[in-house]
Protein backbone atom coordinates (compact mmCIF):
# COMPACT_ATOMS: atom_id res chain seq x y z
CA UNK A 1 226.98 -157.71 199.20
CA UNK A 2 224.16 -157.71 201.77
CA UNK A 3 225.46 -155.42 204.17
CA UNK A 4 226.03 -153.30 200.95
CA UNK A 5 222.26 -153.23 200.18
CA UNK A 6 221.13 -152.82 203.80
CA UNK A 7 222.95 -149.66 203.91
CA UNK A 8 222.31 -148.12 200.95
CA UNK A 9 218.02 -148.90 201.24
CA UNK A 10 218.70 -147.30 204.94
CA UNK A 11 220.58 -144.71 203.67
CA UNK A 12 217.50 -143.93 201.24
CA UNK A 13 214.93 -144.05 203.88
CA UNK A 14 216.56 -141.59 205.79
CA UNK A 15 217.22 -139.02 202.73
CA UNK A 16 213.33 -139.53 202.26
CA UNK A 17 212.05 -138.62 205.82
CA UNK A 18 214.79 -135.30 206.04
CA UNK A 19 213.44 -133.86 202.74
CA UNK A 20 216.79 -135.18 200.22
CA UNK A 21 218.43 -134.16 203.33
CA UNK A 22 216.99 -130.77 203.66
CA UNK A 23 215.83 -128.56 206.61
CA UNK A 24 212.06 -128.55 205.54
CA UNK A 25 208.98 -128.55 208.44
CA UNK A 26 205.34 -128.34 207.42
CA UNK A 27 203.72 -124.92 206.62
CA UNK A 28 202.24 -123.23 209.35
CA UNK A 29 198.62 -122.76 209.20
CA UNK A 30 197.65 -118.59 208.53
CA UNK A 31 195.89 -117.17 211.16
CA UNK A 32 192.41 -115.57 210.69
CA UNK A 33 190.43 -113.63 212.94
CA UNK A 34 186.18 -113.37 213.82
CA UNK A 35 185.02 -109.81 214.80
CA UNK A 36 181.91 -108.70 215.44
CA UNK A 37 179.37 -106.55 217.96
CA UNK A 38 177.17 -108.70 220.34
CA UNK A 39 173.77 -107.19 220.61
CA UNK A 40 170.51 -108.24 222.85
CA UNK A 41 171.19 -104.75 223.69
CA UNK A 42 174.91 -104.53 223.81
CA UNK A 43 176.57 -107.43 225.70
CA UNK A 44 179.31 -105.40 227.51
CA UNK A 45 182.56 -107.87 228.81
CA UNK A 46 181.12 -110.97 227.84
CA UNK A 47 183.27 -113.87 226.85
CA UNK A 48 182.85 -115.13 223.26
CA UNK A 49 184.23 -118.38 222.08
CA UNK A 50 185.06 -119.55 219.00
CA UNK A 51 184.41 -123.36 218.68
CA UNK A 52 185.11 -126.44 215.95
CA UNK A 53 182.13 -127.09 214.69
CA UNK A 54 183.05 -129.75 212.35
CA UNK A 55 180.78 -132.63 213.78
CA UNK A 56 177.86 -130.28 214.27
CA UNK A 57 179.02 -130.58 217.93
CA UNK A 58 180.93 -128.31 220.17
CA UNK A 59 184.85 -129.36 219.35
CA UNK A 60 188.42 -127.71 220.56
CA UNK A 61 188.25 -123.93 221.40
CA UNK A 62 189.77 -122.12 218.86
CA UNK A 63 189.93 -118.74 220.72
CA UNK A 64 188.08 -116.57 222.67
CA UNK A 65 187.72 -112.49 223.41
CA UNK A 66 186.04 -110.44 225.67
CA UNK A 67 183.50 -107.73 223.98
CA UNK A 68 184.10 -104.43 225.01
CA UNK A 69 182.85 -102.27 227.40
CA UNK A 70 181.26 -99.43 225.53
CA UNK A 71 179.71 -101.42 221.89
CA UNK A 72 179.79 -105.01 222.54
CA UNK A 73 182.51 -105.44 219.87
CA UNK A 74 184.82 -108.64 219.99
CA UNK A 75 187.47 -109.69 218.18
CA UNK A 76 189.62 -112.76 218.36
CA UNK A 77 192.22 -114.92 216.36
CA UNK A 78 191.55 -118.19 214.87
CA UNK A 79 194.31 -120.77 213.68
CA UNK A 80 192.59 -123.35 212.17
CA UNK A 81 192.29 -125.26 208.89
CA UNK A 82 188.59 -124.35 207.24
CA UNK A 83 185.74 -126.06 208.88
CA UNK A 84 182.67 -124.66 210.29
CA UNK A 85 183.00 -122.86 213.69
CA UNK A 86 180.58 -121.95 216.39
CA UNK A 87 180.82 -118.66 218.14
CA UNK A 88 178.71 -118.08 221.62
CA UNK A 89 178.39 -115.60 223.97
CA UNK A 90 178.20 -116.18 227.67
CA UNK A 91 178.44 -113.54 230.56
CA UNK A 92 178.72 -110.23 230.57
CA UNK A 93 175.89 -107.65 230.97
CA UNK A 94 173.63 -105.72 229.10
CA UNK A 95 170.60 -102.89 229.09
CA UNK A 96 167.11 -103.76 227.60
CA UNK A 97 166.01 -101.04 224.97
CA UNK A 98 163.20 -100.28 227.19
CA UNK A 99 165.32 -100.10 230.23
CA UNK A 100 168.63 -98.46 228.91
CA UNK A 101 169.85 -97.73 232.74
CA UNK A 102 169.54 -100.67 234.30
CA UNK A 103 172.64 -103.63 233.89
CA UNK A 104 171.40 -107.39 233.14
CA UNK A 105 173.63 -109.84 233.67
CA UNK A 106 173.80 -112.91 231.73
CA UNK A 107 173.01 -115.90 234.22
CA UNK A 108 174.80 -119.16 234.20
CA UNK A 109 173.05 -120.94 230.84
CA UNK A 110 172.21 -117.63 229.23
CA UNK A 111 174.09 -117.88 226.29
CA UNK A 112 173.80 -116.17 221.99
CA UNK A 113 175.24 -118.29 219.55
CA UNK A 114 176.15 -117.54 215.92
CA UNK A 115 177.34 -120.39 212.95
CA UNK A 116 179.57 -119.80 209.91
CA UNK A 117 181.84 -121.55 207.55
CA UNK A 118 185.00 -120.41 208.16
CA UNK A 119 188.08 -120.11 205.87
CA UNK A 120 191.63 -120.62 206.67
CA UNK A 121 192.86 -117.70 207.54
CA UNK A 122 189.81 -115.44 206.82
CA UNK A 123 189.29 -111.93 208.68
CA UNK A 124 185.52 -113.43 209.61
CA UNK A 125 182.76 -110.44 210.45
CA UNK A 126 180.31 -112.17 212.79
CA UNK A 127 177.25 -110.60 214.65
CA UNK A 128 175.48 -112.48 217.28
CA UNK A 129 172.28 -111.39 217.76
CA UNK A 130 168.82 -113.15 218.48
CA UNK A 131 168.61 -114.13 214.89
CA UNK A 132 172.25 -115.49 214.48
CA UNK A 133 170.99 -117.48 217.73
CA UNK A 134 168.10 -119.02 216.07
CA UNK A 135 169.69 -119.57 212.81
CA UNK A 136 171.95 -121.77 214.78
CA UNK A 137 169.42 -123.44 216.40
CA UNK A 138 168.16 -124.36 213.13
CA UNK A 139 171.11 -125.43 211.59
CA UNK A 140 171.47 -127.63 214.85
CA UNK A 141 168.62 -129.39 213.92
CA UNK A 142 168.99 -129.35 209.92
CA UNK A 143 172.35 -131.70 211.30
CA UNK A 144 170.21 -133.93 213.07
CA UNK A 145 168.55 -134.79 210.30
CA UNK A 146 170.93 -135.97 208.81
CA UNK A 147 172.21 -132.42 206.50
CA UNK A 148 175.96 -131.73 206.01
CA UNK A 149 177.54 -129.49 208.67
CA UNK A 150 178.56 -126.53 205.92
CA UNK A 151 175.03 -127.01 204.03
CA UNK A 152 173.10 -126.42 207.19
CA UNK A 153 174.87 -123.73 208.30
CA UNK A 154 174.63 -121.77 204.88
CA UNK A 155 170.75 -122.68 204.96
CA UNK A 156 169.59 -121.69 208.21
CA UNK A 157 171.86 -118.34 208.04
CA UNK A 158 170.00 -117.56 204.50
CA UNK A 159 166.46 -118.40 205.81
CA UNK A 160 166.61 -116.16 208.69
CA UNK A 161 168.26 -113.54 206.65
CA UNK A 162 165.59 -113.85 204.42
CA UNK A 163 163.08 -113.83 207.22
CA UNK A 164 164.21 -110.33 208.58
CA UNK A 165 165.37 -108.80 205.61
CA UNK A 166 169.40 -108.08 206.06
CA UNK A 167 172.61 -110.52 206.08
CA UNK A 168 172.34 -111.73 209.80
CA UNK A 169 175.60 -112.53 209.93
CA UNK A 170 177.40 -109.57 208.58
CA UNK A 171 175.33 -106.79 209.02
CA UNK A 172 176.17 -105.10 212.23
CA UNK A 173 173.02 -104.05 214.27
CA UNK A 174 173.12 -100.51 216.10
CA UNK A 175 171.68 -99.63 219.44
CA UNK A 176 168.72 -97.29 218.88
CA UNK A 177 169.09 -96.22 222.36
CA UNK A 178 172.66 -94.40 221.66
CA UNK A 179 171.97 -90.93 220.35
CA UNK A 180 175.48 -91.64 218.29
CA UNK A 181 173.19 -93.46 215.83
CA UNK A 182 170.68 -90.83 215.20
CA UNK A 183 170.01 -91.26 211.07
CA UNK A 184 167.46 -89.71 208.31
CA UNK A 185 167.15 -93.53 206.96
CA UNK A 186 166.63 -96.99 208.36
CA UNK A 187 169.71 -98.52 207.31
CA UNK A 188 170.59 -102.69 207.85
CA UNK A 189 172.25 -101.54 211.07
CA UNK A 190 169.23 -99.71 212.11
CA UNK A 191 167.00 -102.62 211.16
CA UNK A 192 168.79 -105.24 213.53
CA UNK A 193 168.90 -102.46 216.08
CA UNK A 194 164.40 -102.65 216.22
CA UNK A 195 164.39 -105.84 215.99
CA UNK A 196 166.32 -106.13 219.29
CA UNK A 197 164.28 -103.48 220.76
CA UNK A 198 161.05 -105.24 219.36
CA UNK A 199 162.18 -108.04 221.27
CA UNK A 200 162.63 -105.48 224.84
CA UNK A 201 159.22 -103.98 224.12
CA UNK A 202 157.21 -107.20 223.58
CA UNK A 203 158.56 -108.38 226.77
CA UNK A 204 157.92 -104.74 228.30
CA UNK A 205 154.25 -105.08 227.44
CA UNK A 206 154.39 -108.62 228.64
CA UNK A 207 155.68 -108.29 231.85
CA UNK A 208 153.25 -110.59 234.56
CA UNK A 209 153.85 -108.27 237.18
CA UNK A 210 154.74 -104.55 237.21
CA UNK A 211 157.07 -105.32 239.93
CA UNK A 212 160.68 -104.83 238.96
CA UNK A 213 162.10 -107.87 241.55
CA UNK A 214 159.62 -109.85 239.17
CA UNK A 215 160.82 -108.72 236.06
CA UNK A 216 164.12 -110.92 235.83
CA UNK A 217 162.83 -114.03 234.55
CA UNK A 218 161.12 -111.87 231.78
CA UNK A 219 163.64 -110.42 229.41
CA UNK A 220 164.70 -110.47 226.44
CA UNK A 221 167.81 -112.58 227.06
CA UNK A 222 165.01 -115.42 228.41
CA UNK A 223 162.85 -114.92 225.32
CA UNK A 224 165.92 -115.66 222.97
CA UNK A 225 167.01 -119.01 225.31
CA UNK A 226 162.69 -119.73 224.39
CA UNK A 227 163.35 -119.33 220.61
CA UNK A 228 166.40 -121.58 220.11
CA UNK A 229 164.64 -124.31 222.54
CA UNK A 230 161.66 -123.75 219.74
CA UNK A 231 163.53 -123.88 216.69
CA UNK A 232 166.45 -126.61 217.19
CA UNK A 233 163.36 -128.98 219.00
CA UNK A 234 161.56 -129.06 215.63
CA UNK A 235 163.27 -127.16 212.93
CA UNK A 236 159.91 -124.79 213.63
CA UNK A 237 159.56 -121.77 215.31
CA UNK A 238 156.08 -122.55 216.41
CA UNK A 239 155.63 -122.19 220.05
CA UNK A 240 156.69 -126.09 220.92
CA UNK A 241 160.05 -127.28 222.56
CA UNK A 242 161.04 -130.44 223.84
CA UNK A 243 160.84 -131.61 227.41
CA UNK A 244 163.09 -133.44 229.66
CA UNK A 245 162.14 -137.01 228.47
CA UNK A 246 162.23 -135.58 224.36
CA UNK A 247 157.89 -135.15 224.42
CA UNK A 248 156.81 -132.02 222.56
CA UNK A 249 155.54 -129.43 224.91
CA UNK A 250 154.32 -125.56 224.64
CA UNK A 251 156.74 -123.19 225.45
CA UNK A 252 155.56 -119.92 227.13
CA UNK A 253 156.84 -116.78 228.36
CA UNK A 254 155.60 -116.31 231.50
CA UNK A 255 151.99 -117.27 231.15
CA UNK A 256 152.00 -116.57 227.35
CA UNK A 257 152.22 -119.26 224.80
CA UNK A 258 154.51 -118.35 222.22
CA UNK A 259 153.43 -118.62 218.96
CA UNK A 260 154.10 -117.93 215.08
CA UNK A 261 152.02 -114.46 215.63
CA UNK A 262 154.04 -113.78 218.19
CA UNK A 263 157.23 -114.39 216.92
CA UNK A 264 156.28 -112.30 213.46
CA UNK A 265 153.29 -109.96 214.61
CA UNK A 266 153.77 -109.71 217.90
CA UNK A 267 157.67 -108.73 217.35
CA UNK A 268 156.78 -106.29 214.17
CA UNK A 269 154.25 -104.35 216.01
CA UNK A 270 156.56 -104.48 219.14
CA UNK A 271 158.79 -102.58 216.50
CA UNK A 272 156.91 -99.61 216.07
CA UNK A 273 155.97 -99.33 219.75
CA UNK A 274 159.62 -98.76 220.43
CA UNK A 275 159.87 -96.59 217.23
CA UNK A 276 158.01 -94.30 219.24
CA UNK A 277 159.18 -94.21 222.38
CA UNK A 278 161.32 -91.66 224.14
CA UNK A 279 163.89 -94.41 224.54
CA UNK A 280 164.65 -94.54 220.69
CA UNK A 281 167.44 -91.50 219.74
CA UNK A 282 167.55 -92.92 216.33
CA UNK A 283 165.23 -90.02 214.77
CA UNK A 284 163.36 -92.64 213.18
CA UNK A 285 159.65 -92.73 214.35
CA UNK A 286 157.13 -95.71 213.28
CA UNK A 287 156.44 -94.26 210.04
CA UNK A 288 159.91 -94.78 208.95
CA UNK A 289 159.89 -98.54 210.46
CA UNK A 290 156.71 -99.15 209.28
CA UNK A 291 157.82 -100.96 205.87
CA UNK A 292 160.61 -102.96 207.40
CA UNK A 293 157.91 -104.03 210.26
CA UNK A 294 155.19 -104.97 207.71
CA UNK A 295 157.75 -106.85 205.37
CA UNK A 296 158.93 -109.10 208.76
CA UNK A 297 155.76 -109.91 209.57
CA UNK A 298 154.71 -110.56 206.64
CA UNK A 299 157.37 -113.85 206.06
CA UNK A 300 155.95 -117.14 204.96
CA UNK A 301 159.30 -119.34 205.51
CA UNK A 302 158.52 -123.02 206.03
CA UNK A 303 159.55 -122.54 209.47
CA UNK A 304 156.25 -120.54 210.72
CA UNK A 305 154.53 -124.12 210.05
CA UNK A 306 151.84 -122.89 207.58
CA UNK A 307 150.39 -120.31 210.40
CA UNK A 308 148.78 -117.60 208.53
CA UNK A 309 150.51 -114.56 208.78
CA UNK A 310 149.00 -111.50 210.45
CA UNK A 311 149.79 -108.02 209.06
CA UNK A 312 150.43 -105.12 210.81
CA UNK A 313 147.60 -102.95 210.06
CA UNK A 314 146.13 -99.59 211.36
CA UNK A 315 142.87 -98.96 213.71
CA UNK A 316 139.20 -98.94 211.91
CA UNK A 317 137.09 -96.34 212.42
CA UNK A 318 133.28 -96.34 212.06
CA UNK A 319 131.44 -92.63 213.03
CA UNK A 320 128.38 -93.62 214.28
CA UNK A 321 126.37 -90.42 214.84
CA UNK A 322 125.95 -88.10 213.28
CA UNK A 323 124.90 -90.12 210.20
CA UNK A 324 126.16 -89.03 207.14
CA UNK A 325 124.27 -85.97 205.74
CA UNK A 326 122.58 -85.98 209.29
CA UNK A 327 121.52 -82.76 211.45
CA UNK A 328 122.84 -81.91 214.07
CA UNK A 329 121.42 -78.99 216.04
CA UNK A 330 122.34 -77.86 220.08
CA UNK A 331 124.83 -80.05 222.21
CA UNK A 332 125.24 -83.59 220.71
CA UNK A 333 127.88 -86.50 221.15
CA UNK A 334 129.80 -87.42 218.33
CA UNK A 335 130.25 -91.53 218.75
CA UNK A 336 132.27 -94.10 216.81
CA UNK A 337 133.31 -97.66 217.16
CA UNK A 338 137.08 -97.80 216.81
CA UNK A 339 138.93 -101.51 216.48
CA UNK A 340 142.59 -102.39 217.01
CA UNK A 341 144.28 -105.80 216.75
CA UNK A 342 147.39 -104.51 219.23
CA UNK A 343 145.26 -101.43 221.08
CA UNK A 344 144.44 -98.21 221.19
CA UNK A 345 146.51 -95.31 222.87
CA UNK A 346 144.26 -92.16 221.79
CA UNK A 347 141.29 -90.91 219.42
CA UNK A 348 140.66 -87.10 218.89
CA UNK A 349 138.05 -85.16 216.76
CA UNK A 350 137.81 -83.22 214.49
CA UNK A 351 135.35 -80.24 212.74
CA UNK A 352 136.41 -79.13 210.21
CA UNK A 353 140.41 -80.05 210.44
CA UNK A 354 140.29 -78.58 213.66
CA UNK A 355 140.48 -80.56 217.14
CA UNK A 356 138.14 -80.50 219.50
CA UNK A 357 138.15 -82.84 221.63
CA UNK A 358 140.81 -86.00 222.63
CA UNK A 359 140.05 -89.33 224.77
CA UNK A 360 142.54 -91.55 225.64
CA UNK A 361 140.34 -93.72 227.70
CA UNK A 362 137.06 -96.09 226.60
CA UNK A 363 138.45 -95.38 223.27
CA UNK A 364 136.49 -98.47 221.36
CA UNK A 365 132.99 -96.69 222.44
CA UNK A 366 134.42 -93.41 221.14
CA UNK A 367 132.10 -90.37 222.44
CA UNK A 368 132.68 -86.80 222.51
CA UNK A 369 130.09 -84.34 223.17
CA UNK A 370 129.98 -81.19 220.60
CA UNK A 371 128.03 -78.14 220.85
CA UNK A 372 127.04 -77.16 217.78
CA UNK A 373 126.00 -73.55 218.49
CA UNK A 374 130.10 -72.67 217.90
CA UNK A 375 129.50 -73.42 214.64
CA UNK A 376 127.46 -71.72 211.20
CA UNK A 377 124.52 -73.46 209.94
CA UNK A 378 125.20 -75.85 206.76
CA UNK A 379 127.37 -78.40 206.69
CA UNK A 380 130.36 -79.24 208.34
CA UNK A 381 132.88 -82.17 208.58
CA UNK A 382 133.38 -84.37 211.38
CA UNK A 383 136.12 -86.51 211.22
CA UNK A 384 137.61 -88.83 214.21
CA UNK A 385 141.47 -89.78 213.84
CA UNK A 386 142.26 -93.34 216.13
CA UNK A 387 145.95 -93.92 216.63
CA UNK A 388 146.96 -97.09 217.88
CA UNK A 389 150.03 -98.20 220.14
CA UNK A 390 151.86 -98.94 216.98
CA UNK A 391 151.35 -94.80 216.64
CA UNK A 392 149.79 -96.16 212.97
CA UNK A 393 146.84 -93.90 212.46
CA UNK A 394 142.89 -94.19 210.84
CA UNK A 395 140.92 -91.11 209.89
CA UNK A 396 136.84 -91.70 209.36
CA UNK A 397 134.89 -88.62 208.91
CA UNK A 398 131.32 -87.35 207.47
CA UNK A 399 130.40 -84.39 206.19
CA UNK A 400 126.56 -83.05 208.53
CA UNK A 401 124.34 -80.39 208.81
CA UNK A 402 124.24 -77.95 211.57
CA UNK A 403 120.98 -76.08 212.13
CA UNK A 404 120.67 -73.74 215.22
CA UNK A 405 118.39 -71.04 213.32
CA UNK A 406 114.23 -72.11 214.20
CA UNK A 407 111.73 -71.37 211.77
CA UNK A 408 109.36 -68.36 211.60
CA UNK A 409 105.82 -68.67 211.74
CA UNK A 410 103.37 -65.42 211.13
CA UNK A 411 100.02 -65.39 212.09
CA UNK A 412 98.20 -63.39 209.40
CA UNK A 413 94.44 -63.33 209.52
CA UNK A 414 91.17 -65.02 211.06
CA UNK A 415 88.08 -65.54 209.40
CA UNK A 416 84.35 -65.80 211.01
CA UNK A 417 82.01 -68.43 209.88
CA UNK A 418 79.09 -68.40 212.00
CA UNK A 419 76.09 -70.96 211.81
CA UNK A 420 72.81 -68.98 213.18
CA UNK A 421 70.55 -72.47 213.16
CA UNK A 422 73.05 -74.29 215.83
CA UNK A 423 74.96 -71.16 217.03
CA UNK A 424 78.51 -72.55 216.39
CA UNK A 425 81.12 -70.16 215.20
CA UNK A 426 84.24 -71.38 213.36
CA UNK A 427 87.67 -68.81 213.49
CA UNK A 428 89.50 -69.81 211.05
CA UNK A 429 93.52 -68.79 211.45
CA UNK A 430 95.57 -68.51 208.41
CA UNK A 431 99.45 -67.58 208.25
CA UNK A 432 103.15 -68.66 206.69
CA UNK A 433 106.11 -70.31 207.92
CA UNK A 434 109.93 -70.04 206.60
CA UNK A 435 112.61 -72.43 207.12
CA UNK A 436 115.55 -71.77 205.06
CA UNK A 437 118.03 -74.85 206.85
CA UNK A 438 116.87 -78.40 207.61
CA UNK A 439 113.05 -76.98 206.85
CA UNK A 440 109.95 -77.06 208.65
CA UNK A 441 107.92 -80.44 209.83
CA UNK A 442 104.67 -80.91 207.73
CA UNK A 443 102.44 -79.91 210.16
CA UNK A 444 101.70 -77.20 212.54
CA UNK A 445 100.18 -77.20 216.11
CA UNK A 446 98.25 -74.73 217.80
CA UNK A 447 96.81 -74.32 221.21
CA UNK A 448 93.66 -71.66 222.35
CA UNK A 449 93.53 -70.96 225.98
CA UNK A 450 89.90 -70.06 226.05
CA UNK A 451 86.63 -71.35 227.60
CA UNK A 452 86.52 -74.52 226.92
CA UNK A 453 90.38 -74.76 225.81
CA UNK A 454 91.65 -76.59 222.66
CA UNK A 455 94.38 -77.42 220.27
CA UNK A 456 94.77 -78.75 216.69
CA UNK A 457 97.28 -79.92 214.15
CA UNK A 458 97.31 -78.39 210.55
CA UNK A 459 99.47 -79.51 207.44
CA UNK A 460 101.02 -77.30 205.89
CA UNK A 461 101.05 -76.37 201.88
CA UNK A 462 103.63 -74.33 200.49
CA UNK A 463 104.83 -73.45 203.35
CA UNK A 464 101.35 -71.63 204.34
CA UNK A 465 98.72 -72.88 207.23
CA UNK A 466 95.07 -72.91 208.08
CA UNK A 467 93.47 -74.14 211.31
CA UNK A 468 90.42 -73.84 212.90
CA UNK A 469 88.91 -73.31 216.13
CA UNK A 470 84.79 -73.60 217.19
CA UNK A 471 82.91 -72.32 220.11
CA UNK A 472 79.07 -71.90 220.49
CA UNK A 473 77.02 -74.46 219.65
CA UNK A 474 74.42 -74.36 222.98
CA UNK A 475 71.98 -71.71 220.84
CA UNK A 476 72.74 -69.24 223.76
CA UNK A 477 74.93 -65.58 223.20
CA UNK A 478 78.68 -66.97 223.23
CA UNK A 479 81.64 -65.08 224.45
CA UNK A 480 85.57 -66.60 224.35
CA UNK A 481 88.47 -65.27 224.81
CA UNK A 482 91.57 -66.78 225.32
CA UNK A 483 95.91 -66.62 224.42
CA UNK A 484 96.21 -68.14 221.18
CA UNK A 485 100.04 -70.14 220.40
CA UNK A 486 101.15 -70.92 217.15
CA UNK A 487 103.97 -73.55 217.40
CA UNK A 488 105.89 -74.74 214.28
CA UNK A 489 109.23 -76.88 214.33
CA UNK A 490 111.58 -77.69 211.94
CA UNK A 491 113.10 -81.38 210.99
CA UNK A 492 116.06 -80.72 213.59
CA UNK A 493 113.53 -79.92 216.40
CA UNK A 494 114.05 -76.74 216.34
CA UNK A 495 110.74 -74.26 217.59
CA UNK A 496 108.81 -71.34 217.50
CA UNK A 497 106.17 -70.18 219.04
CA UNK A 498 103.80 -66.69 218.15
CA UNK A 499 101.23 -65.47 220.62
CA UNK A 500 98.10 -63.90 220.31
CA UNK A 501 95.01 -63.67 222.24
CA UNK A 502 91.68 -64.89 220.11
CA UNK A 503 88.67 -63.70 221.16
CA UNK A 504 85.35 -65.16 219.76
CA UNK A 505 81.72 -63.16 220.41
CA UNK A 506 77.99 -64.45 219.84
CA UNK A 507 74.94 -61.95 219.99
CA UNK A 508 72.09 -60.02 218.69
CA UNK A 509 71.10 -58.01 221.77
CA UNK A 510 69.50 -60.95 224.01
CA UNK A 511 67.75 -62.55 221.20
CA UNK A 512 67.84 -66.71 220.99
CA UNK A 513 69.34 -68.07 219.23
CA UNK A 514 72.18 -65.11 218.44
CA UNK A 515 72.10 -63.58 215.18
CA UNK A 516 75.69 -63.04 214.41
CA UNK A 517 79.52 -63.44 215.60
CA UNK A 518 82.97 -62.48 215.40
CA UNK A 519 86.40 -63.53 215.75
CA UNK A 520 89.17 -61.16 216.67
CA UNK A 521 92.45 -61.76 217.11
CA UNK A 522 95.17 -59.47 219.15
């Protein structure tokens, strides 16, 4: 009876463990796939690995690819229950933006990263990019702190996303250096692509040296190692990483501290710098980018550590002289003070819409001469247009006066006053002036040549003059005679001068004291 049970309890334990006595074997798991493009600029025959993730740690490799040779694309299978995977990117080569001709290989440590939740058997599309590379490192330290592997992940990926404007995980970025991606509108892909060559021209304009054996240590490749060892140190991407014994330091590129304002600022002008160089084929100059640059700059994620933003903003422009409604008469410099937060490439001006003059040098103490004889009396506008290296543009201008013409002046008649007790005779000029432009000054000069010489100042009324002139005065027979100028300016400085001779006569045949006089003028 025993044996009888013994067998058949065996008997069931079998039938259990073969399925009822079936063929049966545990479902396979379905195979999914990550694809992507790789861009710094384009990592060409790099390796990218896919890693478990699970632990917030490196884990088994779950498959690897090489990206192409032409557009950085990868693409690799993944067999794998869902969990969250880490993809990086190690060797390979690639061009800077702002060096398109020259290959970069990756050195040993150089490495892009990008995090994602991954489903079983998913077709995953991944970009790894700068931004996928901080996003990790944020995530990395969002685990740290004690977050859920799959929560991280999601959050940092959002918060960058948010921070540049377009899905940094599936969007895929173009190279603006390719002529291939030449477009009428900044699309997502376009986007990513200036924001990886904002990256190449910040470091471009940041070079230490302009020697090219000195540039390798200062790429873009370096800068994006700087911003993960910034972000995963603190959760931050405010210029401070971690040193060998875990002590908050400053991180720096080169001699530069890195910073909130550069990371936001610094990259979005960086952007529109590149917009406009001959390296971009997209079509797209920094008008176009403009928007997308002000909008990334403009972030306030918790991440920029309450640092005050700094916008992207174009040059000011103050015209100095000529004042507005001021005259302007012969050769005179226009001047202006011209300010720029990232610096000035040119300033031109302007007379009415036309240019007439450029200066690409000393450009903050703006000065251009003008000669003002090319143009009509009356006013004119003067307008100075500073463009900045972001090629953003500011236009000042004031409308002046322009008066080349000088005043008349007529001298009309003299008048003898004689005094017979002291022999003193008085001519006594009178004449008009006409000033149609700026107008004549309120007084008049003139100047008598004659024995002894003199000069005197009149006002003038109505535009009309009368000044005086005395000889005589001894009780003795007088005679003067002498050239006579009239001089009159007008409120631009602007002159005239009439000439005459005066002559001025005492007499009464040899009698003392003389008995009469004249005044004659010529």
């Amino acid at each position: 009876m025993k044996k009888t049970i013994a067998i058949f309890v065996l008997s069931a334990l079998v039938a259990a463990c073969n399925g009822g006595g079936g063929n049966a074997v545990p479902p396979a798991v379905p195979t999914g796939s990550a694809t992507g493009t790789v861009l710094d600029g384009l990592i060409l025959n790099g390796t990218v690995t896919a890693y478990d993730y699970s632990s917030g740690a490196k884990g088994a490799v779950l498959g690897t690819a090489t990206t192409n040779s032409t557009t950085g694309y990868y693409s690799l299978s993944i067999q794998a229950e869902s969990r969250p995977i880490l993809l990086e990117i190690t060797g390979g080569y690639y061009n800077e933006e702002m060096d398109p001709t020259t290959n970069i290989p990756l050195d040993a440590g150089d490495k892009m990263q990008a995090v994602v939740n991954y489903t079983t058997g998913a077709a995953i599309s991944t970009s790894i990019t700068a931004y996928t590379t901080a996003a990790a490192g944020l995530a990395a330290y969002e685990i740290k702190k004690g977050i859920a592997v799959a929560t991280a992940i999601d959050d940092a990926n959002h918060r960058f996303s948010n921070l540049v404007g377009l899905d940094i995980i599936k969007t895929v970025p173009l190279e603006i250096t390719d002529t291939a991606n030449a477009s009428a509108t900044l699309t997502p892909g376009l986007q990513y692509g200036f924001l990886a060559g904002g990256i190449s021209m910040w470091v471009n304009n940041n070079y230490p040296s302009t020697s090219a054996a000195l540039r390798k240590p200062y790429i873009s490749i370096k800068f994006i190692q700087l911003m993960y060892q910034d972000i995963v140190s603190d959760g931050l991407l405010d210029g401070m990483g971690l040193d060998g014994n875990g002590n908050q330091v400053q991180l720096s590129f080169g001699t530069i501290p890195l910073s909130p304002t550069i990371y936001r600022q610094g990259i979005g002008v960086s952007m529109l710098q590149i917009a406009q160089h001959a390296n971009n084929k997209t079509g797209l100059g920094a008008s176009k980018v403009l928007p997308f640059g002000e909008t990334y700059a403009g972030s306030t994620d918790l991440m920029w550590a309450g640092v005050p933003t700094v916008p992207i903003s174009s040059p000011s422009v103050v015209i100095t002289s000529p004042a507005p409604n001021g005259w302007m008469r012969g050769a005179v410099n226009v001047t202006a003070t011209i300010q720029d937060y990232a610096g000035l490439s040119s300033a031109e001006l302007f007379v009415d819409t036309k240019s007439v003059g450029i200066v690409t040098t000393n450009i903050a103490s703006f000065t251009v001469p003008l000669n003002t004889a090319a143009y009509g009396d009356g006013p004119h506008t003067i307008a100075v247009k500073a463009t900045n290296v972001s090629a953003l543009t500011t236009t000042a201008a004031v409308v002046a006066q322009v008066d080349n013409t000088p005043p008349t002046v007529t001298v009309n008649n003299v008048v003898t006053s004689f005094n017979p007790n002291t022999g003193v005779v008085t001519c006594s000029i009178t004449g008009s002036v006409s000033d149609t432009v700026s107008g004549p000054l309120a007084n008049i000069t003139a100047a008598w040549n004659a024995t002894p010489a003199s000069s005197v100042t009149a006002p003038l009324t109505n535009n009309t003059y009368s000044l005086a002139f005395t000889v005589g005065g001894t009780g003795a027979v007088a005679y003067s005679t002498g050239p006579l100028s009239v001089t009159v300016l007008d409120n631009v400085g602007n002159a005239t001068t009439v000439s005459r001779t005066l002559t001025a006569t005492t007499g009464c045949g040899g009698c003392r004291p003389p008995s009469y006089a004249s005044c004659t003028l010529q």
